[in-house]
N, C-alpha and C. Protein backbone atom coordinates (compact mmCIF):
# COMPACT_ATOMS: atom_id res chain seq x y z
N UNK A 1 186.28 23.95 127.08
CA UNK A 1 186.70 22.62 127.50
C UNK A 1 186.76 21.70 126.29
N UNK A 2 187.92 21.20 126.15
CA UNK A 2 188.15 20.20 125.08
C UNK A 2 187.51 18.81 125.64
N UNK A 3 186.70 18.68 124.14
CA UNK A 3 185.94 16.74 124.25
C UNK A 3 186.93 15.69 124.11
N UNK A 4 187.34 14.71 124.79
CA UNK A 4 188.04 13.58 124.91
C UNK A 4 187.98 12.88 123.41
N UNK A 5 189.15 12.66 122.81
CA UNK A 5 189.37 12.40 121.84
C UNK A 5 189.01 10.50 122.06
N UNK A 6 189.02 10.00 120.60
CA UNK A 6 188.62 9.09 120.65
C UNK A 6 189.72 8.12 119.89
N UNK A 7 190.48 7.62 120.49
CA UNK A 7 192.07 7.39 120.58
C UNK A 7 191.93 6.32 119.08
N UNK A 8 190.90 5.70 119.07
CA UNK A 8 190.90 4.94 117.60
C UNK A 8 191.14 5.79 116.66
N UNK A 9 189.70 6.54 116.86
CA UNK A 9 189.79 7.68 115.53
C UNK A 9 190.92 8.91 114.95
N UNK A 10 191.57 9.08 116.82
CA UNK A 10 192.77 9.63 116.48
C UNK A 10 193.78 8.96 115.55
N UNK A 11 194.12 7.96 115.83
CA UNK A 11 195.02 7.20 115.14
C UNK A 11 194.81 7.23 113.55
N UNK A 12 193.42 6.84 112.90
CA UNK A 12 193.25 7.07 112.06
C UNK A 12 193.58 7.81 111.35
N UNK A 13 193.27 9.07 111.59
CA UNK A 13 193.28 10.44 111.14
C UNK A 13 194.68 10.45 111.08
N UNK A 14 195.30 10.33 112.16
CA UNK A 14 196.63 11.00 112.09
C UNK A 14 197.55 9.64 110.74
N UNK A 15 197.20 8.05 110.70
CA UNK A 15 197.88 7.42 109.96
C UNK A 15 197.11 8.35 108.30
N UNK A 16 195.88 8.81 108.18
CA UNK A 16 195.81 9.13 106.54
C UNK A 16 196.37 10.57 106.64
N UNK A 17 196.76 11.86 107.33
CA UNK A 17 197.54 12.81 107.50
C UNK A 17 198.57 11.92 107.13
N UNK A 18 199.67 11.37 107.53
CA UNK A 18 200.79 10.37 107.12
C UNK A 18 200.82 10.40 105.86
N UNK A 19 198.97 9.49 105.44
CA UNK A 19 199.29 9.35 103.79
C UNK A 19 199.35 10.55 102.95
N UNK A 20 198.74 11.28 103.45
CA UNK A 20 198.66 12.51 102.37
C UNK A 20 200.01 13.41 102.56
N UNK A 21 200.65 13.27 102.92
CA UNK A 21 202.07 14.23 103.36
C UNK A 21 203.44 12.91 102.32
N UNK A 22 202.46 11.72 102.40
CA UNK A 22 203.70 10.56 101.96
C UNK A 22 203.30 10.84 100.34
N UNK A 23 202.02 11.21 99.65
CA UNK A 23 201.70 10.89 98.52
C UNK A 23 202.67 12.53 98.22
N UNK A 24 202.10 13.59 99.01
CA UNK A 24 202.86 14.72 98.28
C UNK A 24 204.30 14.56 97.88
N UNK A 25 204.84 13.95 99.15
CA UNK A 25 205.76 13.99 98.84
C UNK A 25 206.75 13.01 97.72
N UNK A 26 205.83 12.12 96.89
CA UNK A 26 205.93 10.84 96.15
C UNK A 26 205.60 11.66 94.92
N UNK A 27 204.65 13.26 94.69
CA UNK A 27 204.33 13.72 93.61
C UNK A 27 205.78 14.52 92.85
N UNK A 28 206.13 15.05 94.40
CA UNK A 28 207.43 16.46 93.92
C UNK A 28 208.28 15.74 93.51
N UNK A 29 208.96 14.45 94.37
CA UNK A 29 210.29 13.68 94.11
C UNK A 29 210.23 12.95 92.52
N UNK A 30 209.11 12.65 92.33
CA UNK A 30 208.90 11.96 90.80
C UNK A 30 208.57 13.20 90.21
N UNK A 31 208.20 14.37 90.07
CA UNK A 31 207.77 14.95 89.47
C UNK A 31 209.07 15.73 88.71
N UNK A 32 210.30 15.85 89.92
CA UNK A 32 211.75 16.20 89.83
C UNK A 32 212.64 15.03 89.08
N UNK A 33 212.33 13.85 89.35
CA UNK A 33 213.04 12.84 88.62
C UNK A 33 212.56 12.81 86.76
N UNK A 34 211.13 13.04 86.98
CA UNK A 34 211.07 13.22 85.18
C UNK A 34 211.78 14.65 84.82
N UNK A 35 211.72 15.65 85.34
CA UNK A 35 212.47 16.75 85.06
C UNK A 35 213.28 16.53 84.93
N UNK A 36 214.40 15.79 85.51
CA UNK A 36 215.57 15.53 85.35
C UNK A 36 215.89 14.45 84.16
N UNK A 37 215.17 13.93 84.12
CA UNK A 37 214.81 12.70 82.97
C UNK A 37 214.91 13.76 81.46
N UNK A 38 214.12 14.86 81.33
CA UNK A 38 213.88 15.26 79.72
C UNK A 38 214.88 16.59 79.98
N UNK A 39 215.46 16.96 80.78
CA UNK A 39 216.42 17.99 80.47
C UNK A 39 217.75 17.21 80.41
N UNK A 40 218.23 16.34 80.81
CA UNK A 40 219.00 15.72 80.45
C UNK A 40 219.27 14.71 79.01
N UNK A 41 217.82 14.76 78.36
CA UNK A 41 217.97 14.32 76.98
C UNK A 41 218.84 15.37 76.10
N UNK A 42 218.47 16.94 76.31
CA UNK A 42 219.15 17.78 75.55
C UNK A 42 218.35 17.84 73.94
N UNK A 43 219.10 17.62 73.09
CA UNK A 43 218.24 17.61 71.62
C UNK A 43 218.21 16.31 70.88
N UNK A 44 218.27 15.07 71.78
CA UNK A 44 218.16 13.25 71.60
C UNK A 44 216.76 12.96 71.84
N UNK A 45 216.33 11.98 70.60
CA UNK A 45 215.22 11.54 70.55
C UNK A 45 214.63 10.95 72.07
N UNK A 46 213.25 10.88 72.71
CA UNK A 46 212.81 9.89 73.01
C UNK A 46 213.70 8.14 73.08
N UNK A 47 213.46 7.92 71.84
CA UNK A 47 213.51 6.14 71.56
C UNK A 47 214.99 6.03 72.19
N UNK A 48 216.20 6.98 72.76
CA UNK A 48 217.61 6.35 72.73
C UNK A 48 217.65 6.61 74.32
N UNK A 49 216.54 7.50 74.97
CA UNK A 49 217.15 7.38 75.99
C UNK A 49 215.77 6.32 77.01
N UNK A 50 216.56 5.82 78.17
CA UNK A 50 216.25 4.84 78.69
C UNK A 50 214.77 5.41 79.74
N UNK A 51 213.73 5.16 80.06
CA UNK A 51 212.65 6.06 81.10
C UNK A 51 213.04 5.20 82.70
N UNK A 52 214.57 5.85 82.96
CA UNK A 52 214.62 5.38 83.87
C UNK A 52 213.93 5.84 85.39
N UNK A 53 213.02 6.75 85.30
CA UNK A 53 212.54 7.24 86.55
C UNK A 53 211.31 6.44 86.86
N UNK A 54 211.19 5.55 85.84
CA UNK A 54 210.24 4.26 86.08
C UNK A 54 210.75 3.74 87.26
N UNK A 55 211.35 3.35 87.66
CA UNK A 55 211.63 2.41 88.46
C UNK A 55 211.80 3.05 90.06
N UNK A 56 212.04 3.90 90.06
CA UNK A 56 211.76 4.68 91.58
C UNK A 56 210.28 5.10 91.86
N UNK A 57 209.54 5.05 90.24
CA UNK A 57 208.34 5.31 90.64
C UNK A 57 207.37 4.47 91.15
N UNK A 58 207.67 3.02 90.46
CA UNK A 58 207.26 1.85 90.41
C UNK A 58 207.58 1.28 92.12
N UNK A 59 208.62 1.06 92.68
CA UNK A 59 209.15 0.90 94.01
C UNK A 59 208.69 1.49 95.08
N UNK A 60 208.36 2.67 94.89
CA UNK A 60 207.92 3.89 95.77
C UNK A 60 206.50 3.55 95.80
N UNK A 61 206.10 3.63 94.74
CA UNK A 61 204.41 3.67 94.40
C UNK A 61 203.64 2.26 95.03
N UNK A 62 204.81 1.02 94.78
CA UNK A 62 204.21 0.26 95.85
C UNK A 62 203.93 0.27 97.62
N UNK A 63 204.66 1.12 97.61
CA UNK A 63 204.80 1.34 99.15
C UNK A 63 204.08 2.33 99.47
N UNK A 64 203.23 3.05 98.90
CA UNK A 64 202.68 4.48 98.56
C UNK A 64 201.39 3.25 98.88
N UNK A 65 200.59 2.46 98.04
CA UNK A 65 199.99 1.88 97.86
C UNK A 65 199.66 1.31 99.39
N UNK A 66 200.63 0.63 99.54
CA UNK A 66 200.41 -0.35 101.30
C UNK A 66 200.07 0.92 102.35
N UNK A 67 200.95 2.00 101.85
CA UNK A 67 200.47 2.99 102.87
C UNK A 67 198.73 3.70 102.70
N UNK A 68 198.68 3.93 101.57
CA UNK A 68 197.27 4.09 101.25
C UNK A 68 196.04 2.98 102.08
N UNK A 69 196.20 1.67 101.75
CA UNK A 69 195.14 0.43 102.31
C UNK A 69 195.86 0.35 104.04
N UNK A 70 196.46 0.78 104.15
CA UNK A 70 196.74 1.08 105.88
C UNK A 70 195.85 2.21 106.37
N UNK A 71 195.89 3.28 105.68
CA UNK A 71 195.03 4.47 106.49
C UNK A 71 193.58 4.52 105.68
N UNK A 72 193.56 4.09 104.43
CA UNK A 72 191.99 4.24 104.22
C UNK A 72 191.55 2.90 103.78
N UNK A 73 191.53 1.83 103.72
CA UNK A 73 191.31 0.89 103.71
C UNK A 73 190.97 -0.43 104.68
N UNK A 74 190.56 -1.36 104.21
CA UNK A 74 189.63 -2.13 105.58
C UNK A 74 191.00 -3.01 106.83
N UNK A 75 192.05 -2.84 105.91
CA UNK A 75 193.20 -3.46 106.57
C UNK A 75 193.63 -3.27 108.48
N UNK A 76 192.28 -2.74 109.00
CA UNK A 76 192.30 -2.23 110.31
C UNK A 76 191.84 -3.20 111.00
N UNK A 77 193.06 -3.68 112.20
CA UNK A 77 192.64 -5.24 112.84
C UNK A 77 191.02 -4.77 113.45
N UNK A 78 191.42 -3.82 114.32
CA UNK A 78 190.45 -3.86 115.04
C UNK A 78 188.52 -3.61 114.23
N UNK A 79 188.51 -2.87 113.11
CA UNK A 79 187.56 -3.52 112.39
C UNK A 79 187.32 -4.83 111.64
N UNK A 80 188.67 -5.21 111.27
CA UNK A 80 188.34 -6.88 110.65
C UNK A 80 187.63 -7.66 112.03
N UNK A 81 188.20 -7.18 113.29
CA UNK A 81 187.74 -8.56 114.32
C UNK A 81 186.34 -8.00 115.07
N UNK A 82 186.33 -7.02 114.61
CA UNK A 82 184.26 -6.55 114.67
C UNK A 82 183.62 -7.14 113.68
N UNK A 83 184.34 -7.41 112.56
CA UNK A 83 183.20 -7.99 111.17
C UNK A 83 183.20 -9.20 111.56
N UNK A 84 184.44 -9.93 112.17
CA UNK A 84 184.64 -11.60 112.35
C UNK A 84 183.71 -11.78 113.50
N UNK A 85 183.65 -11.33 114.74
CA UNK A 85 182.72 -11.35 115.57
C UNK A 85 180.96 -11.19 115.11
N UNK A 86 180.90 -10.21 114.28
CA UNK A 86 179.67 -10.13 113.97
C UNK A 86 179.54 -11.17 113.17
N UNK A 87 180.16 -11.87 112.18
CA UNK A 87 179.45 -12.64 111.56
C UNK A 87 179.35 -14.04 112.37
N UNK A 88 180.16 -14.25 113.23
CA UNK A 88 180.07 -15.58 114.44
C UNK A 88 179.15 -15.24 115.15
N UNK A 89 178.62 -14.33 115.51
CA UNK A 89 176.97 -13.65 116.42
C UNK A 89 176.25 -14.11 115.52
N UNK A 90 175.98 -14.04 113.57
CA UNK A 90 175.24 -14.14 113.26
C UNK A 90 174.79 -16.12 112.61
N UNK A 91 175.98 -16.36 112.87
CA UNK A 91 176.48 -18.00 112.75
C UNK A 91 175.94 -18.77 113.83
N UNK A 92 175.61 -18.26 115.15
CA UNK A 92 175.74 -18.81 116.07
C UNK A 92 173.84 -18.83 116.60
N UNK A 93 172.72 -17.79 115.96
CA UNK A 93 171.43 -17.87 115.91
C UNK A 93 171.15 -19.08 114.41
């Protein structure tokens, strides 16, 4: 007999599963864009060509980021309004 899941904690779990499937997939796609970045130099210095895979990394990585403080971070209403409650319980003695 399966134990009744605990629909918060489900959620949880399943939003940092999310993150970890979003970060892999943020490692291969940049990991392919610098590949593509130094085989396309050929036998040209560094200094002439441009590091343009900065900028998909930079864009991405912010959003990588928001997704990160969404699933492991305190950004969870329903714990912010347990801390706000508790500290008005403790405001209120």
């Amino acid at each position: 007999m399966e134990t009744p899941r605990n629909e918060y904690l489900w959620r949880k779990a399943k939003q940092r599963a999310g993150f970890k499937i979003h970060l892999r997939s943020y490692l291969i796609v940049n990991a392919g864009l610098w590949l593509i970045y130094f085989l396309s130099m050929g036998n040209h210095s560094l200094r002439h060509f441009y590091p343009w895979p900065i900028w998909p990394m930079l864009g991405w990585g912010i959003g990588l980021a928001s997704h990160y403080f969404t699933a492991y971070g305190n950004l969870d209403e329903k714990a912010l309004a347990e801390r706000e409650y508790e500290k008005l319980v403790k405001e209120q003695r």
